[in-house]
Protein backbone atom coordinates (compact mmCIF):
# COMPACT_ATOMS: atom_id res chain seq x y z
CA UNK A 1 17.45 151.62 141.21
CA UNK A 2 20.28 153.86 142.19
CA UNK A 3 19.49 157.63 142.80
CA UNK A 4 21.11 159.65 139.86
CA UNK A 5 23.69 161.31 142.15
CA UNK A 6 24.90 158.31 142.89
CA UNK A 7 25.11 157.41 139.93
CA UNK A 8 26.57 160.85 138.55
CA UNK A 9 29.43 160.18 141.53
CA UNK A 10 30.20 157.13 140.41
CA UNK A 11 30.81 158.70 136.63
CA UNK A 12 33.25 161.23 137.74
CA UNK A 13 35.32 159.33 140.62
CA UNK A 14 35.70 157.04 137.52
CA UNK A 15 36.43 159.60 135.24
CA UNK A 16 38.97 160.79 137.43
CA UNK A 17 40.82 157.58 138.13
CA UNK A 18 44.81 158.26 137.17
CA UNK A 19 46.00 155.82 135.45
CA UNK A 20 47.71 153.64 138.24
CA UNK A 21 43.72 153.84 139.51
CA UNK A 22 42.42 152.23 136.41
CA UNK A 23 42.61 148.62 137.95
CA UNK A 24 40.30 149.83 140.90
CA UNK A 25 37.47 150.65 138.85
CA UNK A 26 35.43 148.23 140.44
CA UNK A 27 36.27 149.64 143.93
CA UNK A 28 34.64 152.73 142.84
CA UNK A 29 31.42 151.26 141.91
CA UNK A 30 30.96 149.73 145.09
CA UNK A 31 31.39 152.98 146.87
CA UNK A 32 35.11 152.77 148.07
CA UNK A 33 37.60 155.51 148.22
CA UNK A 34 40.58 154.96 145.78
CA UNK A 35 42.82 157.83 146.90
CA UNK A 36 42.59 161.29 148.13
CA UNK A 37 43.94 163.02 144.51
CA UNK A 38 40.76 160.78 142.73
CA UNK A 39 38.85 162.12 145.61
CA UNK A 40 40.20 166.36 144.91
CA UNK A 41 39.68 165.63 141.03
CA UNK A 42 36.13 163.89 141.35
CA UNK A 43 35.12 166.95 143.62
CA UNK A 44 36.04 169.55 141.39
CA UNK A 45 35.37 168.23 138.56
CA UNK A 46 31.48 167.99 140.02
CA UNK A 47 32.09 171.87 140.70
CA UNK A 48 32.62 173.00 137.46
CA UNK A 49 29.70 171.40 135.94
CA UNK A 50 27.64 172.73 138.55
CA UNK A 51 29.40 176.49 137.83
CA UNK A 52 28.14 175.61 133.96
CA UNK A 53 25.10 174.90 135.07
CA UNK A 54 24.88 177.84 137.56
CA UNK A 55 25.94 179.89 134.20
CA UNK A 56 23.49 178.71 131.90
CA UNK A 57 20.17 178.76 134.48
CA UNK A 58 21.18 182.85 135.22
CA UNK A 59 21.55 182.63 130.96
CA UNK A 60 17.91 181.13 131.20
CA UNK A 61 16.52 183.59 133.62
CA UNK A 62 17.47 186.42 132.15
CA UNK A 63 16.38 185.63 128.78
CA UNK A 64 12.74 184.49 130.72
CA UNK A 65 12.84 188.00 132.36
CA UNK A 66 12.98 189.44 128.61
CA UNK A 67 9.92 187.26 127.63
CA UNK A 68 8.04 188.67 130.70
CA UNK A 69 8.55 192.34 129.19
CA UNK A 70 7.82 191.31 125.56
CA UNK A 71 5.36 188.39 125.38
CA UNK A 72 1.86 189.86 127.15
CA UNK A 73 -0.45 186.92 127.70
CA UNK A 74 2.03 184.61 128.57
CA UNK A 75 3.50 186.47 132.00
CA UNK A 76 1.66 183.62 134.02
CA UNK A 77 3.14 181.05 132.21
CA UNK A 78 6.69 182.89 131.97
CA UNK A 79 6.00 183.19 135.81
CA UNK A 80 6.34 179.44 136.74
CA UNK A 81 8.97 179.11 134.32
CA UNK A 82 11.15 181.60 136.28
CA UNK A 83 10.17 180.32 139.21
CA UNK A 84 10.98 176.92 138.45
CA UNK A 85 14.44 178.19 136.78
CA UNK A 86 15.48 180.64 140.22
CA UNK A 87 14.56 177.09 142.35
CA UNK A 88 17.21 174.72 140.10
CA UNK A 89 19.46 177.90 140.68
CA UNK A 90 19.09 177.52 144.11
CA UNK A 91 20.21 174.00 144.27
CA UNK A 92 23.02 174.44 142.50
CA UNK A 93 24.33 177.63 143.99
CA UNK A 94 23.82 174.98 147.42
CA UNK A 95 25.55 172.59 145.35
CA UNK A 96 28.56 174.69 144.62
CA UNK A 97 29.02 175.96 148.17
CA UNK A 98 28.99 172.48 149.53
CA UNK A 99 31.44 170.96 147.03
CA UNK A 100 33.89 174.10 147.81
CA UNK A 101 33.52 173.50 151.77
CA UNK A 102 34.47 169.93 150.32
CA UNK A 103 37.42 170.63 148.83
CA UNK A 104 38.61 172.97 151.37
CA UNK A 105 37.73 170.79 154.51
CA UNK A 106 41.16 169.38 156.20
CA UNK A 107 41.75 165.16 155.85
């Protein structure tokens, strides 16, 4: 089976196919560049869901951090939560960084 990132690649190269592109959809599903603006569009539009993301897992972690101060008994358990939350932010703040050196690296 694929790996999801491949998989969620796939999605938005095809997503961003122009409409001259649409006849090399299958191109894209076997891994082949179509052009360099489906490339730019694909890219960014990867980095704004990972800047929603990034949004909604600070969102998450400061709404956990509340919990912690409010909800005695369950700090443990709020704990690994946060943890768990600050890791996925992690990845995508990674994420992010490495689609922007993307975008901005020279052809």
């Amino acid at each position: 089976d694929a790996l999801p990132i491949w998989k969620l690649l796939v999605a938005l190269k095809l997503l961003s196919l122009g409409t001259e592109e649409f006849t090399c959809w299958k191109k894209v599903l076997i891994g082949e560049n179509i052009s360099k603006l489906n490339e730019e569009k694909s890219l960014e539009l990867a980095r704004k869901i990972c800047l929603h993301l990034i949004d909604d897992s600070c969102d998450a972690i400061k709404k956990i951090s509340y919990l912690k101060s409010k909800m005695l008994g369950l700090e443990d358990q709020l704990a690994l939560v946060e943890a768990l939350r600050l890791e996925d932010l992690n990845v995508l703040q990674t994420s992010r960084d490495i689609l922007q050196t993307l975008q901005e690296a020279p052809d």
